[in-house]
Protein backbone atom coordinates (compact mmCIF):
# COMPACT_ATOMS: atom_id res chain seq x y z
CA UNK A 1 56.48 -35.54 52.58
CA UNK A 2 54.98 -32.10 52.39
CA UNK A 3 56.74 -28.58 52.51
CA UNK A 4 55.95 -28.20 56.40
CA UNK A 5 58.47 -31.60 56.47
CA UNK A 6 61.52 -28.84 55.43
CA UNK A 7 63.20 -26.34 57.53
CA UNK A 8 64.37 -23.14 56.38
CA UNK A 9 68.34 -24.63 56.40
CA UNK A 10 67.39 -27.53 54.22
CA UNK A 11 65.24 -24.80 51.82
CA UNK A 12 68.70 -22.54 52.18
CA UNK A 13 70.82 -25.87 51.19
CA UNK A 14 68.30 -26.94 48.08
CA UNK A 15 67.89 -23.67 46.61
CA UNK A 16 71.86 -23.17 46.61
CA UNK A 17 72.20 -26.38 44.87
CA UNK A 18 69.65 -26.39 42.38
CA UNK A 19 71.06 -22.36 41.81
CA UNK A 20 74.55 -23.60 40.93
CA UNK A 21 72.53 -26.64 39.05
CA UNK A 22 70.90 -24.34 36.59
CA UNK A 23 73.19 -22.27 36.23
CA UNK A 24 75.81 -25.02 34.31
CA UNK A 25 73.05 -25.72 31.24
CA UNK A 26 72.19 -22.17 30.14
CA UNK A 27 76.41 -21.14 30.40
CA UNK A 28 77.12 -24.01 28.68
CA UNK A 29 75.15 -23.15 25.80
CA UNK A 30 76.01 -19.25 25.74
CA UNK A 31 79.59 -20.11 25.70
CA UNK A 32 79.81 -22.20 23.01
CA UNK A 33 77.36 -19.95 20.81
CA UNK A 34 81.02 -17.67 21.00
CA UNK A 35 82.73 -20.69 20.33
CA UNK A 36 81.15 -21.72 17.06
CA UNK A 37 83.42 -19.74 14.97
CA UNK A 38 86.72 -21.26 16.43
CA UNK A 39 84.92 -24.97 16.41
CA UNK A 40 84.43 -24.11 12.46
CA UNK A 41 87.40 -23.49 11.78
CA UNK A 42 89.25 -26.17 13.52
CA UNK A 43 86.70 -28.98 12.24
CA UNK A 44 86.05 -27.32 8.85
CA UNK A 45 82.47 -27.25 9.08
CA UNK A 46 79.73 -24.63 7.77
CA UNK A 47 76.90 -22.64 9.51
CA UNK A 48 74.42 -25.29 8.94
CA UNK A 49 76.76 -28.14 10.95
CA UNK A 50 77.52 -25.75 13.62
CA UNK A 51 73.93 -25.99 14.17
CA UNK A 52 74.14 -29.36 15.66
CA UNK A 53 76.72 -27.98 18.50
CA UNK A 54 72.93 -26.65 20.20
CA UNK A 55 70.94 -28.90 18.55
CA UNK A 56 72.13 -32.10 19.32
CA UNK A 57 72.14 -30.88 23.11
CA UNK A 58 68.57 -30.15 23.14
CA UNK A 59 67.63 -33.28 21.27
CA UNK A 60 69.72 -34.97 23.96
CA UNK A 61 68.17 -32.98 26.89
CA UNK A 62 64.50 -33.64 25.55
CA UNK A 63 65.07 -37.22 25.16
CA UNK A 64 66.03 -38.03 28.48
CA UNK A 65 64.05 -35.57 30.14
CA UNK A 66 60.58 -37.36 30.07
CA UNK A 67 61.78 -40.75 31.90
CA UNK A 68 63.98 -38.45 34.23
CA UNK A 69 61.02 -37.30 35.67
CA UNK A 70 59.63 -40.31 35.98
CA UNK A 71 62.90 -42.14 37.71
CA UNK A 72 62.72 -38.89 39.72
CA UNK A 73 59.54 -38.89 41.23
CA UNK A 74 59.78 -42.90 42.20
CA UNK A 75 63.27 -43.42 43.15
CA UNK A 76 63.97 -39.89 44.27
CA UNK A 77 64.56 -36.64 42.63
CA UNK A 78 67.83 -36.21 44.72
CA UNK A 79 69.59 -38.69 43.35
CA UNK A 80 68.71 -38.22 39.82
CA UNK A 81 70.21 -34.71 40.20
CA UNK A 82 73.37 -36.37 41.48
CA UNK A 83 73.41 -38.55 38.67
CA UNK A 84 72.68 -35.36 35.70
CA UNK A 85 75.62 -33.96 37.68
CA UNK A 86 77.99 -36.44 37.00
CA UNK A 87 76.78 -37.18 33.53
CA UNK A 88 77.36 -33.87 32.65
CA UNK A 89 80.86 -33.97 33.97
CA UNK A 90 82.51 -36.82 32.83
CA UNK A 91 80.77 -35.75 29.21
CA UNK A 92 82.17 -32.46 29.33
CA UNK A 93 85.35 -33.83 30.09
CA UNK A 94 85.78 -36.00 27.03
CA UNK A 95 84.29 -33.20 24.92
CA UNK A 96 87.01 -30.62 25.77
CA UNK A 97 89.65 -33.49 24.06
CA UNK A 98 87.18 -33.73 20.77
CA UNK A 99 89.79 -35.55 18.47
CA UNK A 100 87.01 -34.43 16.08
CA UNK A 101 83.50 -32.89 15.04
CA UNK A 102 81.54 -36.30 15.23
CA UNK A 103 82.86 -36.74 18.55
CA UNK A 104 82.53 -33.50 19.66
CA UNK A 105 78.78 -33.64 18.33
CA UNK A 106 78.26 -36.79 20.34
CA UNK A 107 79.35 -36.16 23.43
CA UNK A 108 77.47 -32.93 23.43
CA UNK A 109 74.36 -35.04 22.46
CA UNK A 110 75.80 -36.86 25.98
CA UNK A 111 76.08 -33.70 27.49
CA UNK A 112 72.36 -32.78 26.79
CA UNK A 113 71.24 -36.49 29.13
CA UNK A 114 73.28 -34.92 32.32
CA UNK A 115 71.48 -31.68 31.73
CA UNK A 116 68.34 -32.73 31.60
CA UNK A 117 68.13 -34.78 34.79
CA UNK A 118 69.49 -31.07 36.46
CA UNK A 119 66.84 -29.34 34.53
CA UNK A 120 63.85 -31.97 35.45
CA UNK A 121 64.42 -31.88 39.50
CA UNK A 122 65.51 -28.30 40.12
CA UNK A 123 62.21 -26.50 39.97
CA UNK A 124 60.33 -29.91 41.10
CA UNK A 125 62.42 -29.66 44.06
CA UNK A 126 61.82 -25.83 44.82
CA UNK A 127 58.46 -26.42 44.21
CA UNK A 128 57.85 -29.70 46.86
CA UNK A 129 59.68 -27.70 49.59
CA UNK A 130 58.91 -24.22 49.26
CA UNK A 131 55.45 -23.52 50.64
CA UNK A 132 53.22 -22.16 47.62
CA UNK A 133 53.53 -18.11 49.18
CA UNK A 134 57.34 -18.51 48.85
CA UNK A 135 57.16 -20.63 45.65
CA UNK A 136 57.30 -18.07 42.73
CA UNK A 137 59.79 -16.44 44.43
CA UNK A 138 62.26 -19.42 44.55
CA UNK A 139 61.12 -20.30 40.81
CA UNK A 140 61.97 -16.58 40.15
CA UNK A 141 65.48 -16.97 42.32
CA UNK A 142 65.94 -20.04 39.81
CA UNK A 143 64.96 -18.78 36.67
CA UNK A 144 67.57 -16.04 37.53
CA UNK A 145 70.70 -18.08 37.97
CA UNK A 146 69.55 -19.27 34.66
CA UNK A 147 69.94 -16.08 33.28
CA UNK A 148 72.82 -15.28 35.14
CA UNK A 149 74.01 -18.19 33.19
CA UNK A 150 73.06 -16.68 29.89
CA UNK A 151 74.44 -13.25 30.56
CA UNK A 152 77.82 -14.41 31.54
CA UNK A 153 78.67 -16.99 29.21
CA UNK A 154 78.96 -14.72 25.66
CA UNK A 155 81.46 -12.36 27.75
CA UNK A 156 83.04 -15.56 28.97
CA UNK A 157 82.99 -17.89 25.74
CA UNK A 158 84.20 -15.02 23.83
CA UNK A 159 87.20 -14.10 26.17
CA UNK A 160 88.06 -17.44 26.88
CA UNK A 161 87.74 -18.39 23.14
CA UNK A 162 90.01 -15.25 21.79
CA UNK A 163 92.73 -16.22 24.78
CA UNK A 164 93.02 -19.45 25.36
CA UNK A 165 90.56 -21.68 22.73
CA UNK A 166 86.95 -23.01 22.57
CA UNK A 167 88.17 -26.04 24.66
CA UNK A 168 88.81 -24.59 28.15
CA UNK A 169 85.29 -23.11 27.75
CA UNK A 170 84.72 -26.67 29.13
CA UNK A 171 86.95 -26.40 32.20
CA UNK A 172 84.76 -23.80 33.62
CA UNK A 173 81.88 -25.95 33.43
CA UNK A 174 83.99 -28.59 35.65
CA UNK A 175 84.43 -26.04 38.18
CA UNK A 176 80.95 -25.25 38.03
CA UNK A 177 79.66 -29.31 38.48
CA UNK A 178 81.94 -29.52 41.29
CA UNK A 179 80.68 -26.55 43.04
CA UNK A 180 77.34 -28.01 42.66
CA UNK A 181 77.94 -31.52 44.01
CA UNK A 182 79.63 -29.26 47.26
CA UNK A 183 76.21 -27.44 48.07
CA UNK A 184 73.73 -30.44 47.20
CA UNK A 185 76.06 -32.85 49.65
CA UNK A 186 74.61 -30.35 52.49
CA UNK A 187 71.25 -30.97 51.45
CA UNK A 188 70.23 -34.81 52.81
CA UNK A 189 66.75 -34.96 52.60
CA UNK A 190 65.05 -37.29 49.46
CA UNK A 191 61.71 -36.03 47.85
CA UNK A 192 60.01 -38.92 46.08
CA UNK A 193 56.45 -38.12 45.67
CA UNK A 194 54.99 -41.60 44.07
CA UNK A 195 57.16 -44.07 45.74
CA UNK A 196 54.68 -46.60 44.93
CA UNK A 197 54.70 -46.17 40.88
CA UNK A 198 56.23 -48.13 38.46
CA UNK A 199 58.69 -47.01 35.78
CA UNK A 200 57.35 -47.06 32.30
CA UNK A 201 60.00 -48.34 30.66
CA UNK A 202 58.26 -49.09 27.01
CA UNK A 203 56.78 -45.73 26.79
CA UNK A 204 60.40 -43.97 27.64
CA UNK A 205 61.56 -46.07 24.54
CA UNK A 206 58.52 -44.86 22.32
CA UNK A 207 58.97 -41.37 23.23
CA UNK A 208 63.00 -41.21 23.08
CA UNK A 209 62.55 -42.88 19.57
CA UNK A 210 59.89 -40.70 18.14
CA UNK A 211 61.68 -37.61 19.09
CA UNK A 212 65.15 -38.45 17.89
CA UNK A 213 63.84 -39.66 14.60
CA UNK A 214 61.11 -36.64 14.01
CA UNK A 215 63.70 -33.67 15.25
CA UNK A 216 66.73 -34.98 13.16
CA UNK A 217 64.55 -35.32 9.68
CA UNK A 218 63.59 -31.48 10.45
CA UNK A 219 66.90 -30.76 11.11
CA UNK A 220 67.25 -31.84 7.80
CA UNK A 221 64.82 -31.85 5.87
CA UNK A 222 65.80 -30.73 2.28
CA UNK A 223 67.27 -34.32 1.56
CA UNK A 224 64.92 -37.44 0.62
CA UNK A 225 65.56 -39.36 3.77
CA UNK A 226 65.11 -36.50 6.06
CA UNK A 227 61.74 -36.27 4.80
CA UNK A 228 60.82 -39.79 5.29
CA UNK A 229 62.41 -39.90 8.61
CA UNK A 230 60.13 -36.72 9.61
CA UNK A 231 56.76 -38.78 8.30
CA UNK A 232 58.21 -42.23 10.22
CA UNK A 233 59.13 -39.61 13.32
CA UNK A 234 55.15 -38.34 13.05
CA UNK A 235 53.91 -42.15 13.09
CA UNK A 236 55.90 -42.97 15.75
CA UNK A 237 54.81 -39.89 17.89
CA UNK A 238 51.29 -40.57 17.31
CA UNK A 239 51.50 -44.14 18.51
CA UNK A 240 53.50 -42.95 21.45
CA UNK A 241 50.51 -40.90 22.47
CA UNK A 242 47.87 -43.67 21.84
CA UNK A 243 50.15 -45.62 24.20
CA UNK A 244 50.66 -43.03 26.80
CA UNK A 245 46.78 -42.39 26.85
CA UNK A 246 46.22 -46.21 27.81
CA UNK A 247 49.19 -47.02 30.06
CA UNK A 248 47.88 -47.13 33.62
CA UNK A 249 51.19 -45.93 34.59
CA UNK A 250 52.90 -43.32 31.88
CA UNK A 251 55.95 -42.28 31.98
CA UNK A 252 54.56 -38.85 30.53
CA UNK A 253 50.78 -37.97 32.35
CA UNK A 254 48.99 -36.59 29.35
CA UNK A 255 46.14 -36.10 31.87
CA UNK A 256 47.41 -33.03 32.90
CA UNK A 257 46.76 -31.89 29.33
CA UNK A 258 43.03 -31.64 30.43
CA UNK A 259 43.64 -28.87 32.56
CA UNK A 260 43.15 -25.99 30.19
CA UNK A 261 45.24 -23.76 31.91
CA UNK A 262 48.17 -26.01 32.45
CA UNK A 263 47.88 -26.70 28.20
CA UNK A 264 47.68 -23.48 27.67
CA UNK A 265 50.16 -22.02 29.70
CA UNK A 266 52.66 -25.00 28.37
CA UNK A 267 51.95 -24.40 24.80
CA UNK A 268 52.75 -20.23 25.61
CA UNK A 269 56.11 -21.39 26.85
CA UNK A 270 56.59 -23.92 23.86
CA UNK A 271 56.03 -20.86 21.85
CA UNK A 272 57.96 -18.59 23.66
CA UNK A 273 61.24 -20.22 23.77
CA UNK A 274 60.46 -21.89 19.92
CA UNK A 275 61.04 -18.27 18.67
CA UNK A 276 63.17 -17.22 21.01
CA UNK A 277 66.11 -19.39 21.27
CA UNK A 278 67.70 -19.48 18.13
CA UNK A 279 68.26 -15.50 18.04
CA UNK A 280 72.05 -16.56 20.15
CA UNK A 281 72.64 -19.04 17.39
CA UNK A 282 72.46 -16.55 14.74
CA UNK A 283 73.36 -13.26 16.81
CA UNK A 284 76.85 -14.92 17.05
CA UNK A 285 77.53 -15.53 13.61
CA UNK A 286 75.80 -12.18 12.29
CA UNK A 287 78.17 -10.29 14.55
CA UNK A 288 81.43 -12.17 14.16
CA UNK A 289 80.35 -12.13 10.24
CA UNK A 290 78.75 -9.36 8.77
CA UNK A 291 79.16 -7.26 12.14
CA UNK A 292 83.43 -8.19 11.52
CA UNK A 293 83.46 -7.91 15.38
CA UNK A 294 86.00 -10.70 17.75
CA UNK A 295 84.33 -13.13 19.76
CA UNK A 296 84.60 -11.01 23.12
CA UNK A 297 83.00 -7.85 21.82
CA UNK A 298 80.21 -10.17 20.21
CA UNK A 299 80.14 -12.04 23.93
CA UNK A 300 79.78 -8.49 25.50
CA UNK A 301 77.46 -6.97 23.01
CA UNK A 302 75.44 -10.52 23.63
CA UNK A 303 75.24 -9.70 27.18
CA UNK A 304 72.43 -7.11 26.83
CA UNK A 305 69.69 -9.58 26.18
CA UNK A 306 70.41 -12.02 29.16
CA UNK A 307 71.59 -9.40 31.42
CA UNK A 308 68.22 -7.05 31.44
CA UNK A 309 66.24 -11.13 31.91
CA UNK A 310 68.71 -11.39 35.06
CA UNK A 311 67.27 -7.74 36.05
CA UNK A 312 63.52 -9.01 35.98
CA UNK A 313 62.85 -12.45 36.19
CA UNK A 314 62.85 -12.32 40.15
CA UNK A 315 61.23 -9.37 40.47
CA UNK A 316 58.39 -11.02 38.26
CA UNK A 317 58.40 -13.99 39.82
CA UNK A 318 57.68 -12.12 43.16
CA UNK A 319 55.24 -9.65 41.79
CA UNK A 320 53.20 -12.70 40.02
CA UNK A 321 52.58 -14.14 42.91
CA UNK A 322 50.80 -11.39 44.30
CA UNK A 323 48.88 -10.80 41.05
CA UNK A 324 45.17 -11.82 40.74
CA UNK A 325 45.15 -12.15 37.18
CA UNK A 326 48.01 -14.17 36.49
CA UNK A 327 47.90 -13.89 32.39
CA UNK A 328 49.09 -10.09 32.33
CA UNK A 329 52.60 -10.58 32.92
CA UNK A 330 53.27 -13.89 30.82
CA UNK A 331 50.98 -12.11 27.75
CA UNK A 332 52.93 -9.02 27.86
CA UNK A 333 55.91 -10.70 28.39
CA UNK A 334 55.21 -12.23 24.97
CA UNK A 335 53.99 -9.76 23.29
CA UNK A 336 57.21 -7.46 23.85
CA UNK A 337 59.10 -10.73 22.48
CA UNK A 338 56.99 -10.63 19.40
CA UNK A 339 58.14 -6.85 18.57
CA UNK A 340 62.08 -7.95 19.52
CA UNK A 341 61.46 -11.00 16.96
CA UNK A 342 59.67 -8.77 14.21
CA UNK A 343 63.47 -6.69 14.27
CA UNK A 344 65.04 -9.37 12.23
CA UNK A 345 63.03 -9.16 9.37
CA UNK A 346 64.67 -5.85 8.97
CA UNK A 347 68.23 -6.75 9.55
CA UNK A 348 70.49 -6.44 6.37
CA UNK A 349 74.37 -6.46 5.50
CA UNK A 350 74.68 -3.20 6.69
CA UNK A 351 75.39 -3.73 10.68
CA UNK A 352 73.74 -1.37 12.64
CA UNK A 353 74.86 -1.22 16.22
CA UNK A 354 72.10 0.39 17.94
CA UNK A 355 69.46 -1.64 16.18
CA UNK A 356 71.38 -5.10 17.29
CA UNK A 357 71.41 -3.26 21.12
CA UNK A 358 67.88 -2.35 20.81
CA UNK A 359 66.92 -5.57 19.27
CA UNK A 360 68.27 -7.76 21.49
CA UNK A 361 67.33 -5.07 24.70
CA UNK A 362 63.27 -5.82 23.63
CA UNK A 363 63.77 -9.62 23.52
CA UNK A 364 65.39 -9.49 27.06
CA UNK A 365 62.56 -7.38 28.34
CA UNK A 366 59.87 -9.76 26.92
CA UNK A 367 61.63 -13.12 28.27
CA UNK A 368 61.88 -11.40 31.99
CA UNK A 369 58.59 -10.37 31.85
CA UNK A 370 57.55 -13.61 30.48
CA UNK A 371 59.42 -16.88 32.06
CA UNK A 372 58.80 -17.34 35.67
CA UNK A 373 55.32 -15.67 36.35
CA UNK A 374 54.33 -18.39 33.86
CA UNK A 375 56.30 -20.90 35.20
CA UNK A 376 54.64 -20.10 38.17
CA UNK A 377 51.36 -20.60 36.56
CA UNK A 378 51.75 -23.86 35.21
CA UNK A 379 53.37 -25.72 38.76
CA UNK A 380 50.11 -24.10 40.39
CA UNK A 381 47.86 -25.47 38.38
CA UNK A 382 47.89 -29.01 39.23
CA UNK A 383 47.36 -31.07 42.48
CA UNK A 384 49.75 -31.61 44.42
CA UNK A 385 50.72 -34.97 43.72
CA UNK A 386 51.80 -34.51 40.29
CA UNK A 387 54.22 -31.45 40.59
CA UNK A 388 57.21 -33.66 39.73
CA UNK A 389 55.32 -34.51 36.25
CA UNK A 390 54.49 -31.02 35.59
CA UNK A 391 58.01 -29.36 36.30
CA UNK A 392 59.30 -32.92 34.04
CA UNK A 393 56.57 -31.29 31.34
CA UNK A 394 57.95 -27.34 32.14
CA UNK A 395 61.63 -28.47 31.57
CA UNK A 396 60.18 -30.63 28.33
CA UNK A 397 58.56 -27.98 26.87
CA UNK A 398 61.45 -25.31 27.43
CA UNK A 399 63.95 -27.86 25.68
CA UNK A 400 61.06 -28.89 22.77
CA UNK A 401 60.98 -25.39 22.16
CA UNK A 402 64.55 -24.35 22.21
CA UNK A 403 65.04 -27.41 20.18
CA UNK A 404 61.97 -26.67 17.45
CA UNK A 405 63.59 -23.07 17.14
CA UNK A 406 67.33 -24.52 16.00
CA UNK A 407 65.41 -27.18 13.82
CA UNK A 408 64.01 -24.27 12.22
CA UNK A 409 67.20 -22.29 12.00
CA UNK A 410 68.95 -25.38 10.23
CA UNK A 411 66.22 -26.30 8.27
CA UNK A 412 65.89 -22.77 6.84
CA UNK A 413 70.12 -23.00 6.31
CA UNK A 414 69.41 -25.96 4.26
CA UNK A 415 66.32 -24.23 2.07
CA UNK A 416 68.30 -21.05 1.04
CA UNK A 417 71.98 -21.75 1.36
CA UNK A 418 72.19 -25.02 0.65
CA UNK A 419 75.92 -26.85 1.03
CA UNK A 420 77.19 -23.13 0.54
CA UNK A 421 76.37 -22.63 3.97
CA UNK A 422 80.53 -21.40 4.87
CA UNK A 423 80.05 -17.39 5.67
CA UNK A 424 81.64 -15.04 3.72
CA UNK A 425 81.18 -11.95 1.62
CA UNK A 426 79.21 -13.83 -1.18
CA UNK A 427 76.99 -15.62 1.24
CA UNK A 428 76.76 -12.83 3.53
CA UNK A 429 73.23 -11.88 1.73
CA UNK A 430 72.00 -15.66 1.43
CA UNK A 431 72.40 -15.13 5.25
CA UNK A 432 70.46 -12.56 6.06
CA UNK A 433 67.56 -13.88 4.08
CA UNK A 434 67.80 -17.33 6.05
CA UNK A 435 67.43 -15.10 9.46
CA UNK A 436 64.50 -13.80 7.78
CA UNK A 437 62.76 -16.71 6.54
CA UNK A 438 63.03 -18.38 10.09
CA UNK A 439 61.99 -15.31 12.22
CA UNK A 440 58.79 -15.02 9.48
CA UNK A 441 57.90 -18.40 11.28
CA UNK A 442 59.25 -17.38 14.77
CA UNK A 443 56.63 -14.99 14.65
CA UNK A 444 53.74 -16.40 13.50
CA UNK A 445 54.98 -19.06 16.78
CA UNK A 446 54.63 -15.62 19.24
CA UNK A 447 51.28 -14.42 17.32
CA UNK A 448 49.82 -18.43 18.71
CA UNK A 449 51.61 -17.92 22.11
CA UNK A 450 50.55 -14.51 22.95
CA UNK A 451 46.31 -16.15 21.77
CA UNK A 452 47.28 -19.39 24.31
CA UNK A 453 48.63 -16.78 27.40
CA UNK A 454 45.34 -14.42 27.47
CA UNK A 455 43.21 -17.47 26.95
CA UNK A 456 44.28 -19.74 29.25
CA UNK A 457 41.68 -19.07 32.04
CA UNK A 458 41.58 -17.25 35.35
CA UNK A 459 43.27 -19.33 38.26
CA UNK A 460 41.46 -22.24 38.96
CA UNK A 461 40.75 -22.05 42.85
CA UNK A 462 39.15 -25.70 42.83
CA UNK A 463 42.89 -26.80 41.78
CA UNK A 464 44.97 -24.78 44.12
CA UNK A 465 42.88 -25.90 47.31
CA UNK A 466 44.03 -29.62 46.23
CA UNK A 467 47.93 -28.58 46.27
């Protein structure tokens, strides 16, 4: 069914849904990056297992994000969003009565599933029923709830945390699912683009293995098994991709790899949100730590990164698509994040407040610049037919990279602090040097993304006449 197929009320109906959609996952997370301080002191846990609150999420998201695609794009990307929905409600549910921090850890591992099947068949959506001269601009409208969602959940998480406790932070998200099941109820129309396709179930396995056991020996990889697990994790990945290359029907196209500027453009976004991601993780704690601030004046000091994305992701999104050269704004978008990342090598125990503002000001800049133009890029790059597989590999490679960047945040936790990792005065400096060590390699991650943006190649006109 092509975009002509759509009317303008079912495009009003699907972008309102697939709005609310996104806008659960990224409030989710920016809520409970207030929360982690409450959470540690409830459960008794350190820094270091406060990183798998976020972590365990993405894992979960990146897992199940592959064969959502797939199960998307065969049986219908409709109801697969339906599903995440629910998934994500019934886990958030159980989560807000954590009897304790193994459960709480699992069901937002659970949590991570629902949100991934939102995350896979928003933009896949937008992008099947939106005609390509209105496309960037509904990826842009998209992109923006997301950061709506971002810039509204520190002032939120921290209020609701300081009034009320970390738990109703999870009654909000409720609200939110069922507002989202309201507006995709008025949108009836299925888009299944490959009907005819099989589901690859053995290569969903491989792939769901090879990830889980790679990610969590990162996570932590100063003990002996972690280290193994990472090497078995690295086996199993390769054989994953010698099956996926061979597989008549994958459940993952690496095909699309061969189009240099969809690679290229999906490696810039790995990198992007790699070294990007885990600056809320350790914002929160730095300002509810050394900066001594509560949880709501960290939430609203948080909100000046998100907020200023919120400001020009749509307006980017717009502008790209009337761009000829469509690596300027995604390379300067990264570029301005590699300055914002640089910052923390120069943060100490002394909390300055106008360094944190402009810090965090740059980073927003950079990711608005950055996000949807190339976004854009990559669902324009490929035929027609395989947009579902590329927005399942744009979603992948967002949640890879958010996930690499708290892998690297724990695993540099685990180099330098050790099982000291509780903050307090005498750790306060072993702190500060773990920010350090893991923005040294956030940067070196924007330095490669910012070589993969300019590089990627003009726009391929051959592939755009085949969408």
């Amino acid at each position: 069914m092509g975009d002509s197929a759509y009317t303008d009320s079912d495009r009003k109906h699907l972008l309102a849904c697939t709005v609310s959609g996104a806008f659960i996952t990224p409030l989710m997370s920016t809520m409970m990056n207030l929360a982690l301080m409450f959470i540690g002191d409830e459960f008794s846990v350190g820094s270091h297992d406060l990183g798998y609150v976020n972590t365990m999420f993405l894992l979960g998201s990146v897992i199940a994000m592959v064969p959502s695609a797939r199960l998307a794009s065969i049986y219908g990307m409709r109801k697969v969003f339906l599903l995440g929905l629910v998934i994500t409600g019934v886990t958030s549910f159980l989560a807000m009565l954590s009897p304790g921090f193994a459960f709480f850890v699992a069901m937002r591992f659970a949590i991570g599933f629902g949100s991934a099947m939102i995350g896979v068949t928003s933009i896949a959506m937008l992008t099947y029923v939106f005609p390509r001269e209105r496309r960037g601009w509904a990826i842009g409208i998209n992109t923006t709830s997301v950061y709506i969602g971002l810039s509204l959940g520190p002032t939120i998480g921290g209020l609701v945390s300081d009034a009320v406790g970390w738990r109703a932070c999870f009654v909000i998200v409720l609200a939110l699912v069922i507002v989202s099941l309201f507006f995709v109820s008025n949108f009836r129309k299925e888009v299944t683009p490959t009907p005819e396709e099989a589901m690859d179930w053995k290569g969903s396995v491989l792939w769901s293995v090879s990830v889980f056991v790679l990610m969590f020996g990162v996570i932590n990889i100063t003990s002996g098994l972690a280290a193994g697990m990472v090497v078995a994790g690295l086996g199993l990945f390769l054989v994953t991709v010698w099956y996926l290359r061979r597989c008549g029907s994958p459940v993952l196209n690496l095909r699309l790899f061969g189009i240099r500027m969809f690679s290229r453009s999906s490696v810039a976004a790995f990198m992007n949100y790699g070294a990007s991601y885990s600056v809320a993780f350790f914002m929160s704690l730095y300002l509810q730590s050394i900066g001594a601030l509560t949880a709501s004046q960290a939430g609203a000091l948080m909100l000046v990164q998100p907020a200023v994305q919120v400001l020009l992701t749509a307006r980017m999104g717009a502008l790209s698509d009337r761009m000829g050269d469509k690596r300027i704004l995604p390379t300067l978008g990264m570029l301005i994040v590699s300055f914002g990342v640089a910052m923390f090598l120069f943060l100490g125990t002394e909390f300055s407040l106008p360094y944190v503002v402009l810090m965090m000001l740059i980073i927003g800049v950079g990711m608005g610049i950055f996000s949807s133009p190339n976004t854009s890029v990559i669902m324009s790059s490929v035929p027609g037919k395989y947009r579902g597989e590329a927005s399942g590999v744009v979603s992948v490679v967002r949640q890879t990279g958010m996930m690499v960047s708290m892998s690297i945040a724990m695993a540099s936790i685990s180099v330098i602090m050790g099982s000291t990792d509780n903050l307090g005065p005498s750790t306060y400096g072993d702190f500060v040097d773990t920010m350090r060590l893991a923005f040294s390699i956030c940067l070196g991650m924007c330095v490669v993304g910012i070589l993969c943006s300019w590089f990627r190649g003009s726009t391929d006109e051959e592939c755009l006449k085949s969408i």
